[in-house]
PDB file of N, CA and C in Angstrom:
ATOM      1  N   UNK A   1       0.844  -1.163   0.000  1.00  0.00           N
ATOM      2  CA  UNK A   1       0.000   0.000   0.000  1.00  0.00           C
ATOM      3  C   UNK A   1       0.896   1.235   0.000  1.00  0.00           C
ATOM      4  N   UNK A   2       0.623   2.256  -0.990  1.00  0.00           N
ATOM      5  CA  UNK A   2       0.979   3.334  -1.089  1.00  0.00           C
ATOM      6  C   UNK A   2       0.556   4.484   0.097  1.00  0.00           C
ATOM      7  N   UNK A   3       1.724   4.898   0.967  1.00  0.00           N
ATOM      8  CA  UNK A   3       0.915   6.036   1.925  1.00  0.00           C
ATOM      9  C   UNK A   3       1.090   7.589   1.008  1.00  0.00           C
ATOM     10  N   UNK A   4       0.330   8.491   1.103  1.00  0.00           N
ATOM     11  CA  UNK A   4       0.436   9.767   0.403  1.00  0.00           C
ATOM     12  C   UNK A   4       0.803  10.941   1.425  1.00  0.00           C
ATOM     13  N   UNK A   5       1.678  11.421   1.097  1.00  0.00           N
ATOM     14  CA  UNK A   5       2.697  11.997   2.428  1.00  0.00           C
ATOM     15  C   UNK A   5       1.569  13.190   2.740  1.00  0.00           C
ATOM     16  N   UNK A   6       1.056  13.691   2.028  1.00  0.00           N
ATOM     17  CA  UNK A   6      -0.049  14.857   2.197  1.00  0.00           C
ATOM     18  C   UNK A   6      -1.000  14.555   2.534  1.00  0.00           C
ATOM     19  N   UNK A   7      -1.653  13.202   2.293  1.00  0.00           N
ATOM     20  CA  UNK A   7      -3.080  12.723   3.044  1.00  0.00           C
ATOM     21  C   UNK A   7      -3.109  13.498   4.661  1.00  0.00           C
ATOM     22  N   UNK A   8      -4.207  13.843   5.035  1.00  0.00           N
ATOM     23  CA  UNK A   8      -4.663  14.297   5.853  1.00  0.00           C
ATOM     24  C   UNK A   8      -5.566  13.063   7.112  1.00  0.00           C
ATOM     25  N   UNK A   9      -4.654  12.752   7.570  1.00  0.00           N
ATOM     26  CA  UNK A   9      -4.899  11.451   8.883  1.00  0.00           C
ATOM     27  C   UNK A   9      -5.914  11.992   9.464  1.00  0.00           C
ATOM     28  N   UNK A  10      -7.102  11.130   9.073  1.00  0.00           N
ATOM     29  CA  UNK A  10      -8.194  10.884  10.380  1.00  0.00           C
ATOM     30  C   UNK A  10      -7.853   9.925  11.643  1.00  0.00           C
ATOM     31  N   UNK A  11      -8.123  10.354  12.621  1.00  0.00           N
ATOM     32  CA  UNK A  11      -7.570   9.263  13.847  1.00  0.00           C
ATOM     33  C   UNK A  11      -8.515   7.983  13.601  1.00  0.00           C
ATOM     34  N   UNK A  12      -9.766   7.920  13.600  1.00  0.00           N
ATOM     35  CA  UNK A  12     -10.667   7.135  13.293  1.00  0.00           C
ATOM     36  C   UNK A  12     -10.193   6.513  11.933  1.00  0.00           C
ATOM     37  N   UNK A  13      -9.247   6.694  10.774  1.00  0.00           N
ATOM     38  CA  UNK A  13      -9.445   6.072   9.619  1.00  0.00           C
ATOM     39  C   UNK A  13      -7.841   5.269   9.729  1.00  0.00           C
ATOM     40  N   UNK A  14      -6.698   5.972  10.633  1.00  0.00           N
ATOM     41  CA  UNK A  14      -5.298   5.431  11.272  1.00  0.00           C
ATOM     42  C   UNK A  14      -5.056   4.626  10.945  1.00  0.00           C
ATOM     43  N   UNK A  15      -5.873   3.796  11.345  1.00  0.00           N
ATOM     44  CA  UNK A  15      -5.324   2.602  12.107  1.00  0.00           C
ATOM     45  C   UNK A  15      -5.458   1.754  10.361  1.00  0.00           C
ATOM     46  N   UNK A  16      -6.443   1.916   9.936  1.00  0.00           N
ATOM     47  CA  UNK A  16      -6.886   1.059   8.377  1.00  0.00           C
ATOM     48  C   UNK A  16      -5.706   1.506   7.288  1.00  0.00           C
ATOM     49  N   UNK A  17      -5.637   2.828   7.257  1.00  0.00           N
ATOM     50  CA  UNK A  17      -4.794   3.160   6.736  1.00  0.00           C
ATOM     51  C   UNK A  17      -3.412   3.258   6.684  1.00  0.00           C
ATOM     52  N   UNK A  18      -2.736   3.243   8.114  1.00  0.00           N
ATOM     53  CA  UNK A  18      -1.207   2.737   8.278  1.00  0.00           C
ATOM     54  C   UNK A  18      -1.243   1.660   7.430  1.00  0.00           C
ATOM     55  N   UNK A  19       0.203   1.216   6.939  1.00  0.00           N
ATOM     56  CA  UNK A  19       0.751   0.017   6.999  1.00  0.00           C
ATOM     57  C   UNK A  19       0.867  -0.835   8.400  1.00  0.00           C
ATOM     58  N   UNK A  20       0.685  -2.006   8.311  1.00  0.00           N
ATOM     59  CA  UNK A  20       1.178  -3.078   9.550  1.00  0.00           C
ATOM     60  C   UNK A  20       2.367  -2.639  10.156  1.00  0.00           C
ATOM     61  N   UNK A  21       3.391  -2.334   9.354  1.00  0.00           N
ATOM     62  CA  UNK A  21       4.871  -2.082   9.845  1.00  0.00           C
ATOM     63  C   UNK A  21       4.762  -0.694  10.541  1.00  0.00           C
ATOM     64  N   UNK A  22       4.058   0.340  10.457  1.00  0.00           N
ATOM     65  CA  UNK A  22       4.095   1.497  10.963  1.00  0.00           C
ATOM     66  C   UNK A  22       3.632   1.179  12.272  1.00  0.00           C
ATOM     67  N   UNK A  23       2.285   0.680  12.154  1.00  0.00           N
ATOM     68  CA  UNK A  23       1.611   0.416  13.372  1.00  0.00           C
ATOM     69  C   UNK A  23       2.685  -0.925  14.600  1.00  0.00           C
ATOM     70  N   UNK A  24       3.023  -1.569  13.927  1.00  0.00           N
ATOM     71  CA  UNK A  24       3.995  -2.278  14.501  1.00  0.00           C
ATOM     72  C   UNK A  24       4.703  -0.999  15.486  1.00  0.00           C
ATOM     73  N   UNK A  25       5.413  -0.179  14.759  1.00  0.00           N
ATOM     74  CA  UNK A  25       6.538   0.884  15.063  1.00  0.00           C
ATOM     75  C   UNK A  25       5.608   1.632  16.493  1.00  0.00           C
ATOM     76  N   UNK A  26       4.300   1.890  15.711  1.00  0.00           N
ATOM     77  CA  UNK A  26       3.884   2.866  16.640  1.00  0.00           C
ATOM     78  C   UNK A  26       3.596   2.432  18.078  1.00  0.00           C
ATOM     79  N   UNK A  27       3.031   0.913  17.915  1.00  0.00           N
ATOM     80  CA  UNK A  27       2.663   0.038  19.414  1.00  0.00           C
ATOM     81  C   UNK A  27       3.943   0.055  20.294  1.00  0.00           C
ATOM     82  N   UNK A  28       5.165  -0.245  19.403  1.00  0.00           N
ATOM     83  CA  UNK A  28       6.098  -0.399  20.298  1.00  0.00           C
ATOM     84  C   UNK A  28       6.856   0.693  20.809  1.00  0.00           C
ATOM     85  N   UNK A  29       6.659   2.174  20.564  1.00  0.00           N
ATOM     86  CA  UNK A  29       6.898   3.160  20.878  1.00  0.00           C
ATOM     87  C   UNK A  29       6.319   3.502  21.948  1.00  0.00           C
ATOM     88  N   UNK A  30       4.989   3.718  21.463  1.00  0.00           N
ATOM     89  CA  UNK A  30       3.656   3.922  22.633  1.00  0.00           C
ATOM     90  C   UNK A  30       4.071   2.733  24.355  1.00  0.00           C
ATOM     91  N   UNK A  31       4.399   1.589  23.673  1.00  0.00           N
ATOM     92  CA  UNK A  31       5.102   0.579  25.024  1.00  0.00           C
ATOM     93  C   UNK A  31       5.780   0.970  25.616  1.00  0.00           C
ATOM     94  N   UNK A  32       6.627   1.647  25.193  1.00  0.00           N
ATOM     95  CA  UNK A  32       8.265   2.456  25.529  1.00  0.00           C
ATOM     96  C   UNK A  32       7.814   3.703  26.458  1.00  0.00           C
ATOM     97  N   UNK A  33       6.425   4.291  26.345  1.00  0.00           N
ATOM     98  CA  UNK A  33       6.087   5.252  27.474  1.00  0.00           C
ATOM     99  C   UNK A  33       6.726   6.471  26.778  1.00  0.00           C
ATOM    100  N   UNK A  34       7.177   6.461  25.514  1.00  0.00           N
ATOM    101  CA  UNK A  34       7.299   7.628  24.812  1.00  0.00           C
ATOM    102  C   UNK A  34       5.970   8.853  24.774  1.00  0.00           C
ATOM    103  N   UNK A  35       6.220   9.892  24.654  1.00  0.00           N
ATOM    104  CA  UNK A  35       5.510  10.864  24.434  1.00  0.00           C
ATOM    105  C   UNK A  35       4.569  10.899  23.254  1.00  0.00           C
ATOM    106  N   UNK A  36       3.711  11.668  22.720  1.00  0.00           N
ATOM    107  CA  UNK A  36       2.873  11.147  21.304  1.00  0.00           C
ATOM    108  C   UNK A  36       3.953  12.532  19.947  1.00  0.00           C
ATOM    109  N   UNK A  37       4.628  13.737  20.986  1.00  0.00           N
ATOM    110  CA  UNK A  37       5.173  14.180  20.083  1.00  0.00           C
ATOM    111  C   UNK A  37       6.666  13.593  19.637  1.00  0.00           C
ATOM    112  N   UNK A  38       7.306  12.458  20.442  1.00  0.00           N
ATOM    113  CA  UNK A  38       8.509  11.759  20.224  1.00  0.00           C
ATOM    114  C   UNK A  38       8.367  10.662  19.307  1.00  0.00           C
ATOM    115  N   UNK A  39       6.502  10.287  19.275  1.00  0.00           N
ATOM    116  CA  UNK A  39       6.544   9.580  18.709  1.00  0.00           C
ATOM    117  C   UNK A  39       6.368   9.568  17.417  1.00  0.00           C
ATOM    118  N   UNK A  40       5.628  10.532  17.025  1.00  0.00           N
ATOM    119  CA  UNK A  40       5.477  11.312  15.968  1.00  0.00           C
ATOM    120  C   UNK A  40       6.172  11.567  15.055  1.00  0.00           C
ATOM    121  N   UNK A  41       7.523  12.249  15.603  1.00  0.00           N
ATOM    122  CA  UNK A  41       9.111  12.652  15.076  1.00  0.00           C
ATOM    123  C   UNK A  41       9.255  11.245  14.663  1.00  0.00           C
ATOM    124  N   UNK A  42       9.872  10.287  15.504  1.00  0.00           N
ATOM    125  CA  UNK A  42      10.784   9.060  14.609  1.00  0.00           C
ATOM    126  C   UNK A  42       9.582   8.204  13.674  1.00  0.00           C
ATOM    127  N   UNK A  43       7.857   8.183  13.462  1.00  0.00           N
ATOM    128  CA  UNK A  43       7.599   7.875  12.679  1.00  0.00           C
ATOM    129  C   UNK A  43       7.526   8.679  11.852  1.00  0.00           C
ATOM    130  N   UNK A  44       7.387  10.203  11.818  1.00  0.00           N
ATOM    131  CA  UNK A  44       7.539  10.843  10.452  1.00  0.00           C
ATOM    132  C   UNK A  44       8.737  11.301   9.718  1.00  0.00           C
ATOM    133  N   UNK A  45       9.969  10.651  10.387  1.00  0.00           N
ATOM    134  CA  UNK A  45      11.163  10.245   9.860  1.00  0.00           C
ATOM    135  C   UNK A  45      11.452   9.071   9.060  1.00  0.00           C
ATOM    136  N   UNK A  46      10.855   8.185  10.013  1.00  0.00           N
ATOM    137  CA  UNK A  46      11.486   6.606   9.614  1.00  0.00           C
ATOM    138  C   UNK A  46      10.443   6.429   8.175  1.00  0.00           C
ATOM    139  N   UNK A  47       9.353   6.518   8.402  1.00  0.00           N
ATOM    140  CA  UNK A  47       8.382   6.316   7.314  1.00  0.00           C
ATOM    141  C   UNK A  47       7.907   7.171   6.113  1.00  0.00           C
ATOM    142  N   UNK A  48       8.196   8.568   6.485  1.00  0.00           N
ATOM    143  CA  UNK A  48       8.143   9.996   5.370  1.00  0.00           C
ATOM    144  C   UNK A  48       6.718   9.745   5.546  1.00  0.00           C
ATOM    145  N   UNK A  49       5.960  10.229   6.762  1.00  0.00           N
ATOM    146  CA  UNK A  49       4.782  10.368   7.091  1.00  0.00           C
ATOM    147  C   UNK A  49       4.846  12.219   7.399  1.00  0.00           C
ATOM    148  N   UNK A  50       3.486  12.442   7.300  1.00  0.00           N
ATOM    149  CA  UNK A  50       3.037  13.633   7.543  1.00  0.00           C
ATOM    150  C   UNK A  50       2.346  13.786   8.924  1.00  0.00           C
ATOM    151  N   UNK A  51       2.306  13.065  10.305  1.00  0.00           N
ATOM    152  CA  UNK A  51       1.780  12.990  11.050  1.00  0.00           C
ATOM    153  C   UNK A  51       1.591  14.405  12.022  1.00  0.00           C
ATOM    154  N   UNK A  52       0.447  14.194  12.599  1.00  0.00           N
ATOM    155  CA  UNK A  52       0.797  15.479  13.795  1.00  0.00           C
ATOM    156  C   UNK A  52       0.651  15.090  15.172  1.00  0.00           C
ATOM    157  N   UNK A  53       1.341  15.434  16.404  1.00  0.00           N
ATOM    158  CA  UNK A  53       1.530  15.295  17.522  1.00  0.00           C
ATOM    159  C   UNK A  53      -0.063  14.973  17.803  1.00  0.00           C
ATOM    160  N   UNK A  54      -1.533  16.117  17.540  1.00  0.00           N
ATOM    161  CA  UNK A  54      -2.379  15.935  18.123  1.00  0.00           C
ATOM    162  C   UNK A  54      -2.946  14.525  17.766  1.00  0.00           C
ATOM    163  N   UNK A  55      -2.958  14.199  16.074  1.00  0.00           N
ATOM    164  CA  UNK A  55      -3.243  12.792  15.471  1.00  0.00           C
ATOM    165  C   UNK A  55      -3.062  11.674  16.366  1.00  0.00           C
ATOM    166  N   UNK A  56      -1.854  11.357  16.754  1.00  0.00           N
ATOM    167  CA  UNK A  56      -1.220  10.329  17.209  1.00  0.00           C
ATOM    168  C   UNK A  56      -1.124  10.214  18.896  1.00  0.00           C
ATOM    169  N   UNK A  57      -1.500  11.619  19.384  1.00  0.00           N
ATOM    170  CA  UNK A  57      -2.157  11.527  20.782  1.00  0.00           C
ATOM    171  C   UNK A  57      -3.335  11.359  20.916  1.00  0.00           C
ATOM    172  N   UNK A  58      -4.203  11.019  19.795  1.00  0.00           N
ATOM    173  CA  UNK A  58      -6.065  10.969  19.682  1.00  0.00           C
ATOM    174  C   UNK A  58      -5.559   9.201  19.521  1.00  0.00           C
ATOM    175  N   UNK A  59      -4.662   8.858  18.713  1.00  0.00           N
ATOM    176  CA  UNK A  59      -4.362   7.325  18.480  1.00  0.00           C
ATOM    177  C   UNK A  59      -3.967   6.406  20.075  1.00  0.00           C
ATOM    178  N   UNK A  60      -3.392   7.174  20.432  1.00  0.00           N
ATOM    179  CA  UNK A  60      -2.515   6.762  21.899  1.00  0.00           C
ATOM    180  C   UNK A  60      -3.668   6.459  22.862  1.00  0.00           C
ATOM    181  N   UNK A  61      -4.962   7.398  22.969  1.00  0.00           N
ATOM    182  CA  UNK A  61      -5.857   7.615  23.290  1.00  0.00           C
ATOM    183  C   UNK A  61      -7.288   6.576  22.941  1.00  0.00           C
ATOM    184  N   UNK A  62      -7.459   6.399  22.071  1.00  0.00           N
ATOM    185  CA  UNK A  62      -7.871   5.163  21.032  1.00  0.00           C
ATOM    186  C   UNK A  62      -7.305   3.867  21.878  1.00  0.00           C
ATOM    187  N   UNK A  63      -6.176   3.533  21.884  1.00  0.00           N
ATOM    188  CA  UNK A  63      -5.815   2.502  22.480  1.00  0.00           C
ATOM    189  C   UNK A  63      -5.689   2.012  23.498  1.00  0.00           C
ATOM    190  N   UNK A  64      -6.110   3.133  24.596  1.00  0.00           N
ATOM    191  CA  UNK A  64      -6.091   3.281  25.751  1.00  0.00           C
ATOM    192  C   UNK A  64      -7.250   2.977  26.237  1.00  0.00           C
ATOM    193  N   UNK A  65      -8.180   3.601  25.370  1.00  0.00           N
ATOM    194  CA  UNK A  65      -9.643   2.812  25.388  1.00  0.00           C
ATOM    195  C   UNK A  65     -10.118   1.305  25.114  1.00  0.00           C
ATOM    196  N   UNK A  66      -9.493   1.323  24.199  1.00  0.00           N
ATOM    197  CA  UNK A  66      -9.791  -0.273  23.720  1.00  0.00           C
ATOM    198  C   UNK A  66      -9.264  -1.008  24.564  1.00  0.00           C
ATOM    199  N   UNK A  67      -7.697  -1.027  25.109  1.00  0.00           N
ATOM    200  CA  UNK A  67      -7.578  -1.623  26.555  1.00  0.00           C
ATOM    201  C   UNK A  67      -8.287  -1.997  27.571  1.00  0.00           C
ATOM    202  N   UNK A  68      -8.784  -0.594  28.425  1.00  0.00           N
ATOM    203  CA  UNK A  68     -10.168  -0.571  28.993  1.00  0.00           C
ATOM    204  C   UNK A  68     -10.810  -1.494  29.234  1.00  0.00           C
ATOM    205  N   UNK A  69     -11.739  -1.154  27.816  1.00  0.00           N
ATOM    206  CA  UNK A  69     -12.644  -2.139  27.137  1.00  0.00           C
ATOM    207  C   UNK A  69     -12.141  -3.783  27.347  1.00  0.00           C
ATOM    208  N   UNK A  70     -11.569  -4.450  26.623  1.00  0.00           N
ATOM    209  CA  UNK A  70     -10.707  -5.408  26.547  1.00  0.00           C
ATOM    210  C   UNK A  70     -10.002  -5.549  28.008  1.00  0.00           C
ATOM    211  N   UNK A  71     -10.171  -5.285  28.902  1.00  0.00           N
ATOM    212  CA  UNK A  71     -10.187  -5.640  31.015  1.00  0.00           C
ATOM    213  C   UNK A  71     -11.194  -5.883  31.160  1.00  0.00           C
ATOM    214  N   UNK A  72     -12.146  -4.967  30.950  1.00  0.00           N
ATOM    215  CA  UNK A  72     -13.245  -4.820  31.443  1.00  0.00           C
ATOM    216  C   UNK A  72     -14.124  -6.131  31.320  1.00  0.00           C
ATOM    217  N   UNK A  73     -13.960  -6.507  30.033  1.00  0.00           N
ATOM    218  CA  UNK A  73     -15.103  -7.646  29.657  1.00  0.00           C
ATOM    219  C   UNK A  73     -14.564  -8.483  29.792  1.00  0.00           C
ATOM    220  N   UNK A  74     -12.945  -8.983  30.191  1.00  0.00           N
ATOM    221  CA  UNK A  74     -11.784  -9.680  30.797  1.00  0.00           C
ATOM    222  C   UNK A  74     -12.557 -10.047  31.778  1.00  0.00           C
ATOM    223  N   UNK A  75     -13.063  -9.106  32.933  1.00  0.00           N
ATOM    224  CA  UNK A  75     -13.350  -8.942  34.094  1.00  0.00           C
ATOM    225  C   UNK A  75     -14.708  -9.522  34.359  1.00  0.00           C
ATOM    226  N   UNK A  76     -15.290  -9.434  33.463  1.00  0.00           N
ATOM    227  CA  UNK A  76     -16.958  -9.799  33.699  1.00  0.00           C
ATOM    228  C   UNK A  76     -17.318 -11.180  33.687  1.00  0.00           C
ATOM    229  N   UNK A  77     -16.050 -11.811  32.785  1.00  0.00           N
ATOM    230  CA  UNK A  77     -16.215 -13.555  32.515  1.00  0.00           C
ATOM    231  C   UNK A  77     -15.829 -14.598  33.775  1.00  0.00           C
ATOM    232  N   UNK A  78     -16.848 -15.097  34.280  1.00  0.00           N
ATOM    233  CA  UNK A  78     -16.783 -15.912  35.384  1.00  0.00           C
ATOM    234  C   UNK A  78     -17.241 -17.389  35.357  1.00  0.00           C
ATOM    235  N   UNK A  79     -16.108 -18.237  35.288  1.00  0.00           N
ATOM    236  CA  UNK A  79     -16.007 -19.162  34.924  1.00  0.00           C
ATOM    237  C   UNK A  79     -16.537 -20.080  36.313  1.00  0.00           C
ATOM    238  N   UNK A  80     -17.675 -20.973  36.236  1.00  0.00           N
ATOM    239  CA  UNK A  80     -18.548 -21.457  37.110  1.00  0.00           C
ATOM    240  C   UNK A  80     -17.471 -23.001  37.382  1.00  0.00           C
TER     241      UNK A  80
END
């Protein structure tokens, strides 16, 4: 898949639209307890992305939820 350095990143459309390998990059950054503007920098280096600090702190954010989520219903299953 072709990324278009000017496309304009929806946080909601991110995740479909990265490549695997970016998102790879980005999970394991985000693990690292990096910042969303540190993280930003070495993917819009490494990849010749157009990203912005707020984008990828709405993403960080996104995942933080789905976590959540994914405990939560962890939590509810009670095995008799």
């Amino acid at each position: 898949m072709s990324l278009n350095k000017y496309y304009q990143f929806e946080v909601i459309r991110m995740k479909d639209t990265l490549s695997p390998s970016i998102l790879e990059d980005f999970r394991r950054f985000y693990a690292y307890g990096w910042l969303p503007g540190l993280i930003t920098h070495v993917l819009n280096r490494r990849h010749g992305l157009h990203l912005t600090a707020a984008a990828v702190k709405q993403l960080c954010r996104e995942i933080d939820r789905a976590e959540e989520r994914r405990q939560s219903e962890g939590s509810k299953i009670h095995v008799s």
